[in-house]
PDB file of N, CA and C in Angstrom:
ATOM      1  N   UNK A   1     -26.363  31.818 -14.686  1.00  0.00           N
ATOM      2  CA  UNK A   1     -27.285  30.922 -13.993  1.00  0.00           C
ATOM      3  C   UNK A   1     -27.322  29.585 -14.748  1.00  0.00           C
ATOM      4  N   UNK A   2     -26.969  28.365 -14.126  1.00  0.00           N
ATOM      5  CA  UNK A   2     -26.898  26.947 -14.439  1.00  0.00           C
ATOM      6  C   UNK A   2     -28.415  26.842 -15.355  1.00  0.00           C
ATOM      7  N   UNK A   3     -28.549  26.251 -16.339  1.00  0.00           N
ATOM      8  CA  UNK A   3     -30.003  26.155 -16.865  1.00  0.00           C
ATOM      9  C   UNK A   3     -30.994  25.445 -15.932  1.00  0.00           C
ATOM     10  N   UNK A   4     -30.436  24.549 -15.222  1.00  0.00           N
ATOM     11  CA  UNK A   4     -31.709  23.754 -14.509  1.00  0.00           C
ATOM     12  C   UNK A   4     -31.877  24.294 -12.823  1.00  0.00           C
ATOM     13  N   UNK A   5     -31.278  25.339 -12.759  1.00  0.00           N
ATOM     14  CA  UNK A   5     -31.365  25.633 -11.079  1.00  0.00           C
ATOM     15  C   UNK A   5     -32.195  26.247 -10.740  1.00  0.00           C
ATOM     16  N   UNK A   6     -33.262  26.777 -11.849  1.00  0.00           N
ATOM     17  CA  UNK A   6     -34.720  27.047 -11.186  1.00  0.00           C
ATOM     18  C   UNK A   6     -35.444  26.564 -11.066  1.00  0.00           C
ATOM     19  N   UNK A   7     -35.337  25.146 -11.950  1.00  0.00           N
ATOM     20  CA  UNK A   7     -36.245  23.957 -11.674  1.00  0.00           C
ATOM     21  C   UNK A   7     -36.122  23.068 -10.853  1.00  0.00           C
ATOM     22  N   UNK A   8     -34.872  23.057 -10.253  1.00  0.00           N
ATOM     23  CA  UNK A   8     -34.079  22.561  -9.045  1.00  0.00           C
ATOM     24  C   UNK A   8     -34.727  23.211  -7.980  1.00  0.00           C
ATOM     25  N   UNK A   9     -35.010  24.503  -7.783  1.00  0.00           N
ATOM     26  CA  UNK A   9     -35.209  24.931  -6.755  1.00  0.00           C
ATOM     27  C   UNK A   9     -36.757  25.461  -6.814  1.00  0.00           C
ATOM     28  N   UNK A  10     -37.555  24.938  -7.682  1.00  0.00           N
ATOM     29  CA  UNK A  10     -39.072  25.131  -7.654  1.00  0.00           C
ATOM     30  C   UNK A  10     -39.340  24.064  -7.481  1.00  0.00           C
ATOM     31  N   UNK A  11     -40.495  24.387  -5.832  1.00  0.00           N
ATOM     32  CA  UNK A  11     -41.323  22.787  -5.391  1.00  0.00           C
ATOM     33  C   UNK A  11     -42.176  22.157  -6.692  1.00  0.00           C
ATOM     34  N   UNK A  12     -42.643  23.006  -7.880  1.00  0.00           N
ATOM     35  CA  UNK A  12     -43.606  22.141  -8.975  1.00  0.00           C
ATOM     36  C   UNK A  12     -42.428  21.732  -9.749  1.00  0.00           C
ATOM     37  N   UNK A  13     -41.266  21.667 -10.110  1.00  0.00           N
ATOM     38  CA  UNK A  13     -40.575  20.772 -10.832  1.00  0.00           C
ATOM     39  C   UNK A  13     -39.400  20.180  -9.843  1.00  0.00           C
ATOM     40  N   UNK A  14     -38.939  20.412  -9.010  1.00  0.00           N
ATOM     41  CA  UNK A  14     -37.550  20.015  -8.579  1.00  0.00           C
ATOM     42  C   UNK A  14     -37.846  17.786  -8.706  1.00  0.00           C
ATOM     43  N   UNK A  15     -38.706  17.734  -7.942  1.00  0.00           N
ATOM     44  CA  UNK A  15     -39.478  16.332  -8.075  1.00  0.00           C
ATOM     45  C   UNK A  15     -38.886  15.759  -9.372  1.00  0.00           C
ATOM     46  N   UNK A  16     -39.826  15.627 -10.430  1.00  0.00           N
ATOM     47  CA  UNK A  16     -40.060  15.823 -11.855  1.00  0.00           C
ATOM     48  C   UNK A  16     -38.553  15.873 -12.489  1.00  0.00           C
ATOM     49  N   UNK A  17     -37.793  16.393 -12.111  1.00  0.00           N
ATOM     50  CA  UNK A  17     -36.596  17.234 -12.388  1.00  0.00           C
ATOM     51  C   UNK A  17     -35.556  16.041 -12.237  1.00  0.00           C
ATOM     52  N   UNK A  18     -35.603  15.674 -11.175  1.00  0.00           N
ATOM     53  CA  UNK A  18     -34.956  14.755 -10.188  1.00  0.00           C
ATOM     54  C   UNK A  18     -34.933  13.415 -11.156  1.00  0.00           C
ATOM     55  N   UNK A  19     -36.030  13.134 -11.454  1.00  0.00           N
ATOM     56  CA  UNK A  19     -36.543  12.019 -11.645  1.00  0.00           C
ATOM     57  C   UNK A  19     -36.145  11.655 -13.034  1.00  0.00           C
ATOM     58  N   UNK A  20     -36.419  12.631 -13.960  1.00  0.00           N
ATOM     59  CA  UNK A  20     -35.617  12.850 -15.107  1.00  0.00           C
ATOM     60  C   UNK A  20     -34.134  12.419 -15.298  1.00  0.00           C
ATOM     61  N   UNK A  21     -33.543  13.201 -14.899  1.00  0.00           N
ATOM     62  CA  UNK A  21     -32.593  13.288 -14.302  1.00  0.00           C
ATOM     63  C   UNK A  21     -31.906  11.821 -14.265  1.00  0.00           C
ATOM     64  N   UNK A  22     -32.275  11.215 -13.446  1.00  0.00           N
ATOM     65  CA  UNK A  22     -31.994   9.911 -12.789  1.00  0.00           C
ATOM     66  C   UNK A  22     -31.741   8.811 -13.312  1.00  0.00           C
ATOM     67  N   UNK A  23     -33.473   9.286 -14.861  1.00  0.00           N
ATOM     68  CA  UNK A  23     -33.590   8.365 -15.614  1.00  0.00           C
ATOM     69  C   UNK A  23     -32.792   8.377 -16.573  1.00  0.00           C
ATOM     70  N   UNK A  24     -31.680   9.452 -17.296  1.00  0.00           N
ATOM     71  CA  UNK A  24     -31.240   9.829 -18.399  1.00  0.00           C
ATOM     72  C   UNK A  24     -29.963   8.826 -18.302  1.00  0.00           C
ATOM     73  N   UNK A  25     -29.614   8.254 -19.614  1.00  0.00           N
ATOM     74  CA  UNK A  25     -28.812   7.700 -19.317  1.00  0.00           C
ATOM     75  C   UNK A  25     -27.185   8.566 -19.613  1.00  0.00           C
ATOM     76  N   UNK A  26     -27.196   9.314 -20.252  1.00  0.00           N
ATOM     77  CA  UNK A  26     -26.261   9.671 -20.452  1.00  0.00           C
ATOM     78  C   UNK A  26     -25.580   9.843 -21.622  1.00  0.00           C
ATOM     79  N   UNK A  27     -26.272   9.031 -22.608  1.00  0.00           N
ATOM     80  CA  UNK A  27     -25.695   8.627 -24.089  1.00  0.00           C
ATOM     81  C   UNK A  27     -25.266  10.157 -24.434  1.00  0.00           C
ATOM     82  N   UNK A  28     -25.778  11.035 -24.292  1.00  0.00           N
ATOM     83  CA  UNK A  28     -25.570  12.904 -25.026  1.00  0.00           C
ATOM     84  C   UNK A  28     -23.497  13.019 -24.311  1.00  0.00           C
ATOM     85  N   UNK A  29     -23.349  12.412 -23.442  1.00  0.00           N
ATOM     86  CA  UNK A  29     -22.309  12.749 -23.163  1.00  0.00           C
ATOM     87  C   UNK A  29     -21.170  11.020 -23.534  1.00  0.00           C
ATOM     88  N   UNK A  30     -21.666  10.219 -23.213  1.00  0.00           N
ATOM     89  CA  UNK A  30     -20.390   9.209 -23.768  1.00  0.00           C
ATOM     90  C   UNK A  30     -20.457   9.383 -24.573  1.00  0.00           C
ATOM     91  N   UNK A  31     -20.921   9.827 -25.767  1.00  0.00           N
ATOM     92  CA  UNK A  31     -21.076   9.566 -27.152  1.00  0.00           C
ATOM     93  C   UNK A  31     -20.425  10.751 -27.967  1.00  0.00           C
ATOM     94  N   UNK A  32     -20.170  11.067 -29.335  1.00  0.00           N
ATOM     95  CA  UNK A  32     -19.810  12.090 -30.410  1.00  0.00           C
ATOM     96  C   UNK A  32     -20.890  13.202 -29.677  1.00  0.00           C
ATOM     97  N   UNK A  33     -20.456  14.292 -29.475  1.00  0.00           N
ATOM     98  CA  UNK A  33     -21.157  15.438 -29.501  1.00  0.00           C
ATOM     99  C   UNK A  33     -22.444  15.499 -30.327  1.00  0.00           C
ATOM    100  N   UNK A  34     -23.845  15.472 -30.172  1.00  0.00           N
ATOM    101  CA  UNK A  34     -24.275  15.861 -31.501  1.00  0.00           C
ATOM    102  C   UNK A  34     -24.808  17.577 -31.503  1.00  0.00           C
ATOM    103  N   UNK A  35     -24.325  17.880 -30.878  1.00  0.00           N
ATOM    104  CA  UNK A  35     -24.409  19.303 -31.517  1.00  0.00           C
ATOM    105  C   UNK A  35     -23.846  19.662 -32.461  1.00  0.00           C
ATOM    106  N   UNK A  36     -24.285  20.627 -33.854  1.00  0.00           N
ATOM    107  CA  UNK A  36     -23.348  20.809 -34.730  1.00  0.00           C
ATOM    108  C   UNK A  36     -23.414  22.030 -35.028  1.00  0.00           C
ATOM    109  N   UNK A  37     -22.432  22.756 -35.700  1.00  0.00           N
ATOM    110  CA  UNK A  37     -23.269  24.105 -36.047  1.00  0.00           C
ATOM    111  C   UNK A  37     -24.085  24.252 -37.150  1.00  0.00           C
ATOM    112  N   UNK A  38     -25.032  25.481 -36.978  1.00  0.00           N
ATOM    113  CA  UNK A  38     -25.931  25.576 -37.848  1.00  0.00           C
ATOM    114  C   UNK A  38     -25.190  25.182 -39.408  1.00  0.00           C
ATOM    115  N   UNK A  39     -26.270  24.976 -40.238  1.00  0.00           N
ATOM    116  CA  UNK A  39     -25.826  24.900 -41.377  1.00  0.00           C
ATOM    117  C   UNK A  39     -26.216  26.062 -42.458  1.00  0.00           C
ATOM    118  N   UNK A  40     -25.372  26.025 -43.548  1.00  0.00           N
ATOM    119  CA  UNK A  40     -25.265  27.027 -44.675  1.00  0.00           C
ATOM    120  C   UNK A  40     -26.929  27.482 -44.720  1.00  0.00           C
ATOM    121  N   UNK A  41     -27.285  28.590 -44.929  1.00  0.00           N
ATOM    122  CA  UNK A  41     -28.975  28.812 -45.486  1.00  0.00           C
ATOM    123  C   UNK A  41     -29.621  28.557 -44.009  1.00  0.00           C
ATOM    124  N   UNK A  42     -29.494  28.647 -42.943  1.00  0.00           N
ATOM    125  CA  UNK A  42     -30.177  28.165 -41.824  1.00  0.00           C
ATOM    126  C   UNK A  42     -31.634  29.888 -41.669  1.00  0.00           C
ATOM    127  N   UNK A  43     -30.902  30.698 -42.506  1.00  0.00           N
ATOM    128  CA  UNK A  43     -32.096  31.493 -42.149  1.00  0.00           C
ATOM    129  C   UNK A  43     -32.859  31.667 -43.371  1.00  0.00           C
ATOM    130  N   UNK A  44     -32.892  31.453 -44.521  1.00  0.00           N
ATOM    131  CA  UNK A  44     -33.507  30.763 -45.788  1.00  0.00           C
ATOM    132  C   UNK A  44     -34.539  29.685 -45.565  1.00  0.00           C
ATOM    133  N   UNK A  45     -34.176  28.374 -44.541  1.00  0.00           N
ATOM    134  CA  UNK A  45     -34.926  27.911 -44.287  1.00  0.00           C
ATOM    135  C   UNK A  45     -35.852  27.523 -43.217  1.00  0.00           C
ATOM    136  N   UNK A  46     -35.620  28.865 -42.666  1.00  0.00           N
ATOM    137  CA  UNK A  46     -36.571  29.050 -41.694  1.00  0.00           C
ATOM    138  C   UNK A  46     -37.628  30.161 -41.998  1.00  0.00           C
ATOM    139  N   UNK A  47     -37.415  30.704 -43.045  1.00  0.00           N
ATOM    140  CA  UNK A  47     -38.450  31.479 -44.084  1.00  0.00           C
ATOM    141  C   UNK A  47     -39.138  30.502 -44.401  1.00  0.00           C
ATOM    142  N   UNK A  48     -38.616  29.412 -44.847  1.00  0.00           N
ATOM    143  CA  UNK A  48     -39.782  28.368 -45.579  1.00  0.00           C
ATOM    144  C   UNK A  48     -40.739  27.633 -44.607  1.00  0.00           C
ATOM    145  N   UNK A  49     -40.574  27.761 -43.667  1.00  0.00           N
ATOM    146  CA  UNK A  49     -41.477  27.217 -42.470  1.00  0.00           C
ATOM    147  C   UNK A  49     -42.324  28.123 -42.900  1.00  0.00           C
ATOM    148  N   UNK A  50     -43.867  26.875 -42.955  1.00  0.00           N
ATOM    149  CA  UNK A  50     -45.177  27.680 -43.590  1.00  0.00           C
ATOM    150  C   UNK A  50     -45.661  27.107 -42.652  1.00  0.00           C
ATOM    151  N   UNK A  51     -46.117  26.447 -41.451  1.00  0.00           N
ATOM    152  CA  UNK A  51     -47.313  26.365 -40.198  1.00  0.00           C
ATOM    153  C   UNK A  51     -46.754  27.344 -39.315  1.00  0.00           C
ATOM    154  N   UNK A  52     -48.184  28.233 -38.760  1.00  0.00           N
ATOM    155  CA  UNK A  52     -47.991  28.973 -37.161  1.00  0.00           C
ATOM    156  C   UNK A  52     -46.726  28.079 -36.698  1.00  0.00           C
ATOM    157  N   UNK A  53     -46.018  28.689 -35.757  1.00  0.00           N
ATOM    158  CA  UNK A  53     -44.866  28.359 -35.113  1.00  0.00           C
ATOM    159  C   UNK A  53     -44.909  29.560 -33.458  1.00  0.00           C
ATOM    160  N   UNK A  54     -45.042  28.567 -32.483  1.00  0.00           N
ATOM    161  CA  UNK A  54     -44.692  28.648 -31.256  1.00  0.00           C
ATOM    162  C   UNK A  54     -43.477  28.635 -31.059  1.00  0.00           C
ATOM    163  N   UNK A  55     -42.774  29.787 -30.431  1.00  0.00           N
ATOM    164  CA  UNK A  55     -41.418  29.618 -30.051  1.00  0.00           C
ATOM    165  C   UNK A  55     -41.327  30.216 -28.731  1.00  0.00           C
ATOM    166  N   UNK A  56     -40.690  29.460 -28.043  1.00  0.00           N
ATOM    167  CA  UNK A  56     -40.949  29.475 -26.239  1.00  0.00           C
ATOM    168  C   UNK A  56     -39.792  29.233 -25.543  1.00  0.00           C
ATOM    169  N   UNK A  57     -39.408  30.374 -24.662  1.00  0.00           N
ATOM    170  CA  UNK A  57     -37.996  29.971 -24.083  1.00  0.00           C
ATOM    171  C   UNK A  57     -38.331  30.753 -22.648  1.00  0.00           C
ATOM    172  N   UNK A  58     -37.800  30.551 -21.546  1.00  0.00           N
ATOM    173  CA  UNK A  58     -37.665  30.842 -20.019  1.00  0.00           C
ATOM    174  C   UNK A  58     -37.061  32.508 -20.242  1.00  0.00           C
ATOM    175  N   UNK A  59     -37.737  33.068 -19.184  1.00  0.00           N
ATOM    176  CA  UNK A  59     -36.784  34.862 -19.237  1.00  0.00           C
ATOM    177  C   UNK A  59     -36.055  34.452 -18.384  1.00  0.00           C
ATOM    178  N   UNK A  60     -36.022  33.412 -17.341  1.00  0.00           N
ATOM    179  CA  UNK A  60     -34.160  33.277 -17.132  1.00  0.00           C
ATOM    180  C   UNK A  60     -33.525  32.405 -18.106  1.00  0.00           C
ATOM    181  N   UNK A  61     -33.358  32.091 -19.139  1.00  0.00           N
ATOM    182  CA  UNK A  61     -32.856  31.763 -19.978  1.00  0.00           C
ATOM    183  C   UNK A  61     -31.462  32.379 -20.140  1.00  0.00           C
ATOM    184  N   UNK A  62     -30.322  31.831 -21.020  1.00  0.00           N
ATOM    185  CA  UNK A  62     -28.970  32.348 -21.092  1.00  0.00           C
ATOM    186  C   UNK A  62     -29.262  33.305 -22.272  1.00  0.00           C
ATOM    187  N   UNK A  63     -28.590  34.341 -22.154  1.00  0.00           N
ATOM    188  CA  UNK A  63     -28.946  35.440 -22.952  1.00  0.00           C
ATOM    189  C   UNK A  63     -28.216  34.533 -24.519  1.00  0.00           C
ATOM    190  N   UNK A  64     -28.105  33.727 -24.699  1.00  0.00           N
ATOM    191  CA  UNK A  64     -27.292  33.407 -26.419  1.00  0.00           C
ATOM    192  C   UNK A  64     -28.940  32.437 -26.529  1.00  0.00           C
ATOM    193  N   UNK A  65     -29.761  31.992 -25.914  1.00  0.00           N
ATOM    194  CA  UNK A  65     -30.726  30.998 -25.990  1.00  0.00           C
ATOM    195  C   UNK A  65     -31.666  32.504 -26.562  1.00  0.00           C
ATOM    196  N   UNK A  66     -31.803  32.982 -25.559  1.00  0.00           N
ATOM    197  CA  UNK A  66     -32.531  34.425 -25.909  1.00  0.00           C
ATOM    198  C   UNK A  66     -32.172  35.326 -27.535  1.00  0.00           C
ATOM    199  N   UNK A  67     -31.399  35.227 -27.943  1.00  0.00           N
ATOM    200  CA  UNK A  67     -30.830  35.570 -28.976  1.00  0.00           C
ATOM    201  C   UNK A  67     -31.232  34.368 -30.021  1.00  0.00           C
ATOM    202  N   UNK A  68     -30.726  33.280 -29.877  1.00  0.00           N
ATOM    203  CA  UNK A  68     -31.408  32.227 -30.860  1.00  0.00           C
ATOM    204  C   UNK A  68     -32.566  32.434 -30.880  1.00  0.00           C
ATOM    205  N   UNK A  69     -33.566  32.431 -30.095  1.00  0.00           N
ATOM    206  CA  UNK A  69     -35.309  32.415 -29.967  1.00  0.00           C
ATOM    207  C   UNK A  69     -35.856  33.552 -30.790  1.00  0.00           C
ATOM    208  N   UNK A  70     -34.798  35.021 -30.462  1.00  0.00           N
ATOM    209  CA  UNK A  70     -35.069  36.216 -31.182  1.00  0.00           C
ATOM    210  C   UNK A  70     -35.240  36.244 -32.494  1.00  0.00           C
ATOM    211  N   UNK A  71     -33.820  35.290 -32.782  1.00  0.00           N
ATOM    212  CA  UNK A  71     -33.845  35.397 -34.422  1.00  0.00           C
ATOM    213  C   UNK A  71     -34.698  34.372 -34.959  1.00  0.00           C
ATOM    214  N   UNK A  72     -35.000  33.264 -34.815  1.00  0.00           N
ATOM    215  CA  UNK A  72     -36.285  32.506 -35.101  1.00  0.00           C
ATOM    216  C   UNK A  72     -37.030  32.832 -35.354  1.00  0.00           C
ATOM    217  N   UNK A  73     -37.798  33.760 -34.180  1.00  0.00           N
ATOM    218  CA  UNK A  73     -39.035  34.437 -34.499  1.00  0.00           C
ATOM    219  C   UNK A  73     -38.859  35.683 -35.428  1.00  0.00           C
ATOM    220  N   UNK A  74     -37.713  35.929 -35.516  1.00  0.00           N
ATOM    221  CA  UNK A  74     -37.363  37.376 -36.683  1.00  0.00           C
ATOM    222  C   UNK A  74     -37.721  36.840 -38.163  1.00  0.00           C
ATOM    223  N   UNK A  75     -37.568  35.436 -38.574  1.00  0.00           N
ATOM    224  CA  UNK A  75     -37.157  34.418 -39.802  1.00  0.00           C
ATOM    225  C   UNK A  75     -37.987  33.805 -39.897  1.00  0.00           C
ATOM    226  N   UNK A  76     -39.075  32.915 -38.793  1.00  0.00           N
ATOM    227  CA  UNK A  76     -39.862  32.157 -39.078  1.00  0.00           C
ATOM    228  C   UNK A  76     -40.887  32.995 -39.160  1.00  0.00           C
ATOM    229  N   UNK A  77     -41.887  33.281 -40.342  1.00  0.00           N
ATOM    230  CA  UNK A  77     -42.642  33.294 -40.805  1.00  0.00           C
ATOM    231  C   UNK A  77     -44.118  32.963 -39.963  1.00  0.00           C
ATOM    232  N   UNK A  78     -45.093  33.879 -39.382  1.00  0.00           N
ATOM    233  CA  UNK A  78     -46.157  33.657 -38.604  1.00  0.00           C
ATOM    234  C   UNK A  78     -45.983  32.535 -37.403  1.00  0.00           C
ATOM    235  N   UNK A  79     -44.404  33.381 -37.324  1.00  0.00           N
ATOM    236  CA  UNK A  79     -44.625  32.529 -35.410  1.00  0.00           C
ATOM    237  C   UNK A  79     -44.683  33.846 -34.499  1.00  0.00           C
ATOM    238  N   UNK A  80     -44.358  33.131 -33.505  1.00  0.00           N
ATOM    239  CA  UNK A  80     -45.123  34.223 -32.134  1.00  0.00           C
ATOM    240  C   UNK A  80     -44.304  33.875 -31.151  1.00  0.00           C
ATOM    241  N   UNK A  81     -42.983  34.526 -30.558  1.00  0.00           N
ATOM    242  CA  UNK A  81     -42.322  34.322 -29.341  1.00  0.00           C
ATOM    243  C   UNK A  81     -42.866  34.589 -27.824  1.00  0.00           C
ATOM    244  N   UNK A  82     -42.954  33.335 -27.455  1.00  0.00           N
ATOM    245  CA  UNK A  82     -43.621  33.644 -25.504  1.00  0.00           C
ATOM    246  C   UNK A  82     -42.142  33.533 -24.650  1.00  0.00           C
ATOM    247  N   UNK A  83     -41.790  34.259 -23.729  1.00  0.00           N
ATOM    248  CA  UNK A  83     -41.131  34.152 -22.819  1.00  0.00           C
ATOM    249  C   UNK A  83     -41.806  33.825 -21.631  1.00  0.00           C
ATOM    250  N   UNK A  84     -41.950  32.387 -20.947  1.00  0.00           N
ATOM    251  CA  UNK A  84     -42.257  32.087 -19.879  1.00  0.00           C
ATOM    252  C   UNK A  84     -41.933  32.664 -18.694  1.00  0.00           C
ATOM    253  N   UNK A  85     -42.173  33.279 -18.110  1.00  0.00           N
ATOM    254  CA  UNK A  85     -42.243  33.707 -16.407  1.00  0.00           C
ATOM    255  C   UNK A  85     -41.430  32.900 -15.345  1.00  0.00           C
ATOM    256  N   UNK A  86     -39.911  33.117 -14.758  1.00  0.00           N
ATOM    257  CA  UNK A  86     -39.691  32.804 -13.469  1.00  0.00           C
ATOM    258  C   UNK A  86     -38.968  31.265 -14.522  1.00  0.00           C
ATOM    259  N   UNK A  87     -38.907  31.226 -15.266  1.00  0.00           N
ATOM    260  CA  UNK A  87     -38.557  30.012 -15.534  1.00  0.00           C
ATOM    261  C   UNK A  87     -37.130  29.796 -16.512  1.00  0.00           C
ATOM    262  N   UNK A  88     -36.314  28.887 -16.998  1.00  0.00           N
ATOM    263  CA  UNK A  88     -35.363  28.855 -17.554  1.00  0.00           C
ATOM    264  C   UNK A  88     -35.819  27.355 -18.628  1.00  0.00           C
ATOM    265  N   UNK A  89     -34.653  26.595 -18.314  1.00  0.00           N
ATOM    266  CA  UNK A  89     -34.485  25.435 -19.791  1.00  0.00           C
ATOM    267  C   UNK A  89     -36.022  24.618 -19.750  1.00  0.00           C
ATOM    268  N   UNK A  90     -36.090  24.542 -18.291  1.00  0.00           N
ATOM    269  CA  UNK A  90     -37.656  23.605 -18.147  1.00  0.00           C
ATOM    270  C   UNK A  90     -38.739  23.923 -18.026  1.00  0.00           C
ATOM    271  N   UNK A  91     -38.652  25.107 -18.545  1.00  0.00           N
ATOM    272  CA  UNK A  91     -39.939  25.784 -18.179  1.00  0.00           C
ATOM    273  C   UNK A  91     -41.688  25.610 -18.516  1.00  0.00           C
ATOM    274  N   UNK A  92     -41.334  24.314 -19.356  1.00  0.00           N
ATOM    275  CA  UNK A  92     -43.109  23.932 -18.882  1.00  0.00           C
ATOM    276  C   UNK A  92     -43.614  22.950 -17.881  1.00  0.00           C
ATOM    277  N   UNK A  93     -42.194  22.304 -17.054  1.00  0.00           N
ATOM    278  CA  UNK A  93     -42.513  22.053 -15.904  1.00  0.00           C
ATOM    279  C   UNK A  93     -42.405  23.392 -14.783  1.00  0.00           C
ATOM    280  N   UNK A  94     -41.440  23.878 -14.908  1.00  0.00           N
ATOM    281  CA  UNK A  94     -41.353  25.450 -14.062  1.00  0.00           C
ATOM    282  C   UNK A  94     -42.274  26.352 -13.827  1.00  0.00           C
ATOM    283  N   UNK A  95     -42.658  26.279 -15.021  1.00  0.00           N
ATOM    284  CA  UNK A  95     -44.233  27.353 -15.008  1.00  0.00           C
ATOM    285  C   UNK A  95     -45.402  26.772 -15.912  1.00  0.00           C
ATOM    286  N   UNK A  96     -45.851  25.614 -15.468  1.00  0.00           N
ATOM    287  CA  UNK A  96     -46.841  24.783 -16.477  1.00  0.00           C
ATOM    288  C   UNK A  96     -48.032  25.587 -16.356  1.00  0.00           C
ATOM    289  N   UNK A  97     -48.657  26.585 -15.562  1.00  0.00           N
ATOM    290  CA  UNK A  97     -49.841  27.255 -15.790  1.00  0.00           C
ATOM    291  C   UNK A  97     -49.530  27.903 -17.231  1.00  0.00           C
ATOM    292  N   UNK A  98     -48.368  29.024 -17.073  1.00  0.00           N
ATOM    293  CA  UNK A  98     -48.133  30.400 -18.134  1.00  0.00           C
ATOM    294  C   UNK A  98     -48.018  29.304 -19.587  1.00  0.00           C
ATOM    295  N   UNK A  99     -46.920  27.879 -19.625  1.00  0.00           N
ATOM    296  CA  UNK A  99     -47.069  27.292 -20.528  1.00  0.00           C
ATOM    297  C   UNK A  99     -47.897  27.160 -21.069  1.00  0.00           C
ATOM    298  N   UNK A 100     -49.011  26.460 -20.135  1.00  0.00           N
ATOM    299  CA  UNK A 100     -50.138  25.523 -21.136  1.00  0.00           C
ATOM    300  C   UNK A 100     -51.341  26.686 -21.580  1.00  0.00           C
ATOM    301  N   UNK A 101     -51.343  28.090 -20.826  1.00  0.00           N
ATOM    302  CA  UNK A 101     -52.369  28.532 -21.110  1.00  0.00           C
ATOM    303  C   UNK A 101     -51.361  30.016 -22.859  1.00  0.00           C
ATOM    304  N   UNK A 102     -50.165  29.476 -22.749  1.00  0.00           N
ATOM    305  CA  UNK A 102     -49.579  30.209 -23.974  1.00  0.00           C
ATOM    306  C   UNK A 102     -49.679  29.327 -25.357  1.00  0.00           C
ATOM    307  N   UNK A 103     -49.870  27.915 -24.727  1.00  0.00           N
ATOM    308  CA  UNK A 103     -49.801  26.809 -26.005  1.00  0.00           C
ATOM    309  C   UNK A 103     -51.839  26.855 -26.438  1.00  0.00           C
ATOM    310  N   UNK A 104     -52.450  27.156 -25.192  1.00  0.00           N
ATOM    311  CA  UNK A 104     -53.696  27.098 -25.810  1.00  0.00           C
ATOM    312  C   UNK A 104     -53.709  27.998 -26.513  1.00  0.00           C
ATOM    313  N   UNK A 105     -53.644  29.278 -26.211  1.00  0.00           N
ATOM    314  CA  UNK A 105     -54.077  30.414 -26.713  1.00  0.00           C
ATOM    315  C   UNK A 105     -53.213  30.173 -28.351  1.00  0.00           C
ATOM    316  N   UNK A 106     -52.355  29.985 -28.403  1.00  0.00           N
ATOM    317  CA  UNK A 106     -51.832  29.654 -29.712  1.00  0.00           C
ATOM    318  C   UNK A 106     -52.402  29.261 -30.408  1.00  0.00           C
ATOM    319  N   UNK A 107     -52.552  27.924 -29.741  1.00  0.00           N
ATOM    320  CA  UNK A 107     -53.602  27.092 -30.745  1.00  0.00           C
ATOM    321  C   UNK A 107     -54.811  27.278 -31.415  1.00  0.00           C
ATOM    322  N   UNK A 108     -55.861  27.986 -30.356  1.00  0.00           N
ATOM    323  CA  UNK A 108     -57.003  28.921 -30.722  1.00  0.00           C
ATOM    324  C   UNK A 108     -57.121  29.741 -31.587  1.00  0.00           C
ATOM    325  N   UNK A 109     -56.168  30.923 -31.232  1.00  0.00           N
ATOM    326  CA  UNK A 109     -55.534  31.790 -32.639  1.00  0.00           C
ATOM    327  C   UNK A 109     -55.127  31.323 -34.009  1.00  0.00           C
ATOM    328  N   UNK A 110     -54.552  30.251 -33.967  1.00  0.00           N
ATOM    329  CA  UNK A 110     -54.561  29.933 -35.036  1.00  0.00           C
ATOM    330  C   UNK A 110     -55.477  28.594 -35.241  1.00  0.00           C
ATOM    331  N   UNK A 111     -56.644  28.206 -34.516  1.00  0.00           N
ATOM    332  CA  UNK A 111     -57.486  26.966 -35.361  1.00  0.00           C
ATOM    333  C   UNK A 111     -56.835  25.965 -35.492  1.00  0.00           C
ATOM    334  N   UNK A 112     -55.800  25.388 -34.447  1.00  0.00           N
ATOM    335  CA  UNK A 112     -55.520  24.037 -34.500  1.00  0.00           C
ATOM    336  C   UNK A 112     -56.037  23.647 -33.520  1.00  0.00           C
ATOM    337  N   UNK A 113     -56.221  22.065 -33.919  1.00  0.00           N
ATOM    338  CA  UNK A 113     -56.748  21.155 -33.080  1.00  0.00           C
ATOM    339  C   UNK A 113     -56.334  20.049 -32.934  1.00  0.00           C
TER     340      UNK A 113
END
């Protein structure tokens, strides 16, 4: 499943989506790749992450995104993995109720403000 084709095809983001979209210029693709691969110690220093940590990815998500998110939350230290509902890459426009009421509750739980 394409990452953005549920937000494509949901009336609360397709809009939004579009528009994005439209506006991007493109630089991620004329330009040097910047993706790189992880680096040496990447799970060393994600032990050292000392604030609560939200980690949030779509259950239609690509199962290797799902796997990254897994191990994050396996490594980072007092985080808390939400899988959003019905949703994939955009999913706090896709499902902005389940989002915003997973980012409150976070927040609450842990006393940020």
């Amino acid at each position: 499943i394409h990452p953005l084709k549920t937000a494509a095809e949901n009336p609360m983001s397709s809009d939004l989506m579009k528009i994005m979209i439209n506006d991007y210029s493109g630089w991620h693709w004329l330009n040097s790749n910047p993706h790189k691969p992880s680096p040496e110690g990447t799970i060393e220093l994600m032990n050292q992450i000392k604030p609560p940590t939200l980690i949030v990815a779509g259950e239609l998500s690509h199962p290797v995104l799902k796997d990254l998110v897994s191990a994050q939350s396996k490594y980072i230290p007092n985080s808390k993995l939400v899988m959003i509902e019905n949703s994939n890459h955009m999913l706090n426009i896709e499902n902005p109720d389940q989002f915003n009421k997973e980012l409150e509750t976070f927040l609450i739980e842990n006393k940020i403000q």
